[in-house]
N, C-alpha and C. Protein backbone atom coordinates (compact mmCIF):
# COMPACT_ATOMS: atom_id res chain seq x y z
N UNK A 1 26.57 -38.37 4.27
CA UNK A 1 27.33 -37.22 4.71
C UNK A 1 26.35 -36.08 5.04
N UNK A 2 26.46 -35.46 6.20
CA UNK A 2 25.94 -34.53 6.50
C UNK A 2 26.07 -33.12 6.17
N UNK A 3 24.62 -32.52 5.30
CA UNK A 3 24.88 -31.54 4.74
C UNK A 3 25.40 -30.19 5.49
N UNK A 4 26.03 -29.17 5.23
CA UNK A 4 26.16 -28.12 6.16
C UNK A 4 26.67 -26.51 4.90
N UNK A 5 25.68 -25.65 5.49
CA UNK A 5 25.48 -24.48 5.15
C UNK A 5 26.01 -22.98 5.30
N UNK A 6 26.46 -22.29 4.58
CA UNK A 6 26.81 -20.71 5.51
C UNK A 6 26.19 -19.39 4.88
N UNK A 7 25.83 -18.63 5.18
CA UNK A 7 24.87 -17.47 4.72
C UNK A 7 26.00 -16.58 4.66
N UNK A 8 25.84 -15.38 3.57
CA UNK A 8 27.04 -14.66 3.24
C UNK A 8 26.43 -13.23 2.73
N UNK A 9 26.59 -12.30 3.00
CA UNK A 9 25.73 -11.24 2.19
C UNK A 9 26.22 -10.79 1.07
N UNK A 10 25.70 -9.85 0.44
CA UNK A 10 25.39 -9.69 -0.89
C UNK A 10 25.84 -8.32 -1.09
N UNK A 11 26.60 -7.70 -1.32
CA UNK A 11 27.09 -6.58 -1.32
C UNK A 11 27.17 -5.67 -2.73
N UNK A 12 26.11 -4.40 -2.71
CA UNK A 12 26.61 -3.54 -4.42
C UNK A 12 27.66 -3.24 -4.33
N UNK A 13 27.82 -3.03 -5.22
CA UNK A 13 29.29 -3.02 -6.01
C UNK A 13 29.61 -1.37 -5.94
N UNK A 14 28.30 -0.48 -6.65
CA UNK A 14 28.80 0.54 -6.75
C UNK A 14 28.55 1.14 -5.64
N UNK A 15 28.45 0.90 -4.26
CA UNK A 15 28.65 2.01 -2.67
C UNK A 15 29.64 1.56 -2.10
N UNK A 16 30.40 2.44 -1.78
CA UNK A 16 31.65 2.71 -1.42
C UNK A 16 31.24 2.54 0.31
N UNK A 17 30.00 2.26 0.79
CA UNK A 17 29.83 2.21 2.23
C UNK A 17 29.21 0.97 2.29
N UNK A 18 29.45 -0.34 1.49
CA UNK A 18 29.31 -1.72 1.47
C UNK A 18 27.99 -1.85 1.87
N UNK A 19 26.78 -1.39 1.21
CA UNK A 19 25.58 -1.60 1.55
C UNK A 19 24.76 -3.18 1.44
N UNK A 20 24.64 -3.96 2.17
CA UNK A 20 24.31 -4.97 1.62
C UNK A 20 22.43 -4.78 1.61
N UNK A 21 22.58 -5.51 -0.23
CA UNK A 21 21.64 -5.72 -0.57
C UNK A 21 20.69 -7.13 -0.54
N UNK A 22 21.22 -8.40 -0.04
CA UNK A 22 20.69 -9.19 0.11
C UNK A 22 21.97 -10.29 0.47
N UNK A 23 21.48 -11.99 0.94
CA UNK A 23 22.00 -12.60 1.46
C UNK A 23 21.70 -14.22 1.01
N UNK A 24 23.32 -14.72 0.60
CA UNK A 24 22.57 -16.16 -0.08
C UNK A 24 23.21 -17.25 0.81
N UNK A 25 22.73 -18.16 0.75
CA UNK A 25 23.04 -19.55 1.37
C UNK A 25 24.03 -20.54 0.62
N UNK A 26 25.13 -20.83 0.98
CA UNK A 26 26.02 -21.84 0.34
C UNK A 26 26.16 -22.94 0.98
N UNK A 27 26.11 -24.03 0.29
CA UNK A 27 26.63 -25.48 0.21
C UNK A 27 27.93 -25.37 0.91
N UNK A 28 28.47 -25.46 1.98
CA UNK A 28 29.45 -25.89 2.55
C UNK A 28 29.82 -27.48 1.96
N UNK A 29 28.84 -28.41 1.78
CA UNK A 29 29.48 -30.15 1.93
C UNK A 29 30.02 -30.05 0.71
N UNK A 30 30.33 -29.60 0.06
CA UNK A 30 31.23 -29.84 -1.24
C UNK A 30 32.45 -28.92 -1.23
N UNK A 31 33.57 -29.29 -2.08
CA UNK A 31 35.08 -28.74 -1.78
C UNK A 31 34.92 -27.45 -2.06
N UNK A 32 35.87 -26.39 -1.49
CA UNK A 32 35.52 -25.01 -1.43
C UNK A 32 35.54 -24.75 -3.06
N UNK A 33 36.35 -25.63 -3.60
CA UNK A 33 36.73 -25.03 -5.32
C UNK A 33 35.38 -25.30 -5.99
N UNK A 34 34.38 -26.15 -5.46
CA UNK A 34 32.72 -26.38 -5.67
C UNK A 34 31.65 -25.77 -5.11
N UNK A 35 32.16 -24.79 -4.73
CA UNK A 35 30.73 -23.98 -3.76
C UNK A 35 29.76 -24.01 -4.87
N UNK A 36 28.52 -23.87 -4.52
CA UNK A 36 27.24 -23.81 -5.00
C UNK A 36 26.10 -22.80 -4.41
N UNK A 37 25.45 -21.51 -5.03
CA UNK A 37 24.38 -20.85 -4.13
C UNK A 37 23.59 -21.71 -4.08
N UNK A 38 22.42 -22.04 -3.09
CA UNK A 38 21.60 -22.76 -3.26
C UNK A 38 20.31 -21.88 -3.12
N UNK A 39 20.61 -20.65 -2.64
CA UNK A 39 19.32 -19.49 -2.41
C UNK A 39 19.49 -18.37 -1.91
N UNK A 40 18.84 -17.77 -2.45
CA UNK A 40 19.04 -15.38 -2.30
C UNK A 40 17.97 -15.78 -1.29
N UNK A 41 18.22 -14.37 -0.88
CA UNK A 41 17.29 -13.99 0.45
C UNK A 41 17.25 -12.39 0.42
N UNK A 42 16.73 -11.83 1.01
CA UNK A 42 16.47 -10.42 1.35
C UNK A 42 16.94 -9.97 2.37
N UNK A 43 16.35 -10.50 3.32
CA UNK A 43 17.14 -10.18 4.86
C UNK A 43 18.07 -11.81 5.23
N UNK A 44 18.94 -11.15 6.19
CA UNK A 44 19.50 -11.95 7.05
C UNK A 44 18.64 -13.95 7.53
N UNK A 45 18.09 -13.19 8.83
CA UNK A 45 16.98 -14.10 8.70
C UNK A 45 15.93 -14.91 8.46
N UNK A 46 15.64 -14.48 6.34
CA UNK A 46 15.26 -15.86 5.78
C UNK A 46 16.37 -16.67 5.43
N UNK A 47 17.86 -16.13 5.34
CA UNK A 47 18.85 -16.99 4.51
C UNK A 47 19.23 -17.87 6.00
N UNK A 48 19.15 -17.12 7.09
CA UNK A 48 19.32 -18.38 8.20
C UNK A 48 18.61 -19.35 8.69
N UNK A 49 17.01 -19.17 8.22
CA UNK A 49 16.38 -20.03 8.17
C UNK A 49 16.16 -21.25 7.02
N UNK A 50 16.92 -20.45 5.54
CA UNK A 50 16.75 -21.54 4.80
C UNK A 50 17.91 -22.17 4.60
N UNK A 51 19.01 -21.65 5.50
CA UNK A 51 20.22 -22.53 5.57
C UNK A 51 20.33 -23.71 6.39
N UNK A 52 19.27 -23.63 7.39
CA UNK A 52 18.87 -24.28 8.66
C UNK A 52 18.09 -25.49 8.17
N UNK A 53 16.95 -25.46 6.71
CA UNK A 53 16.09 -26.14 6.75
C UNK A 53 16.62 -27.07 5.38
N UNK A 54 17.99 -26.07 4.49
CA UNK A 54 19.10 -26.71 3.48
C UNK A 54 19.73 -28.47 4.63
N UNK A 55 20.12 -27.96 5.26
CA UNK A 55 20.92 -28.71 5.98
C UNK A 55 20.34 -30.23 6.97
N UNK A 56 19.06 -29.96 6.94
CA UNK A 56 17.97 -31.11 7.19
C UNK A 56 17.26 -31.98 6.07
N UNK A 57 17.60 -31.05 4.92
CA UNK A 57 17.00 -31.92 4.01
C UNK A 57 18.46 -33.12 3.55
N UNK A 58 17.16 -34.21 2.76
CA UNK A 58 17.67 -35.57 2.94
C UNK A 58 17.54 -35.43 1.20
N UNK A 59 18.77 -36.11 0.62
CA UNK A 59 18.68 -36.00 -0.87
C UNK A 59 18.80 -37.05 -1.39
């Protein structure tokens, strides 16, 4: 089964102007009631790159 990934940001809690503070990568191939983080990120574009390189790996 082919793995597949979605990046989601990371939002504090206490700003009322939804500042996001960072961004993690989830396990899509398992049932939504099983999500799993598989990795934080800082910006945007390491979590899309390691969602990209989640989804190629062979387990």
């Amino acid at each position: 089964m082919p793995k597949q990934a979605r990046i989601e940001p990371v939002f504090d809690a206490d700003d009322l102007h939804e500042t996001i503070t960072g961004w993690v990568v989830i396990d899509e191939s398992r049932p939504a009631d099983e999500e799993v983080v598989v990795s934080e990120h800082k910006t945007e574009k390491e979590a899309i790159q390691a969602a990209e390189a989640f989804e190629q790996r062979e387990d």
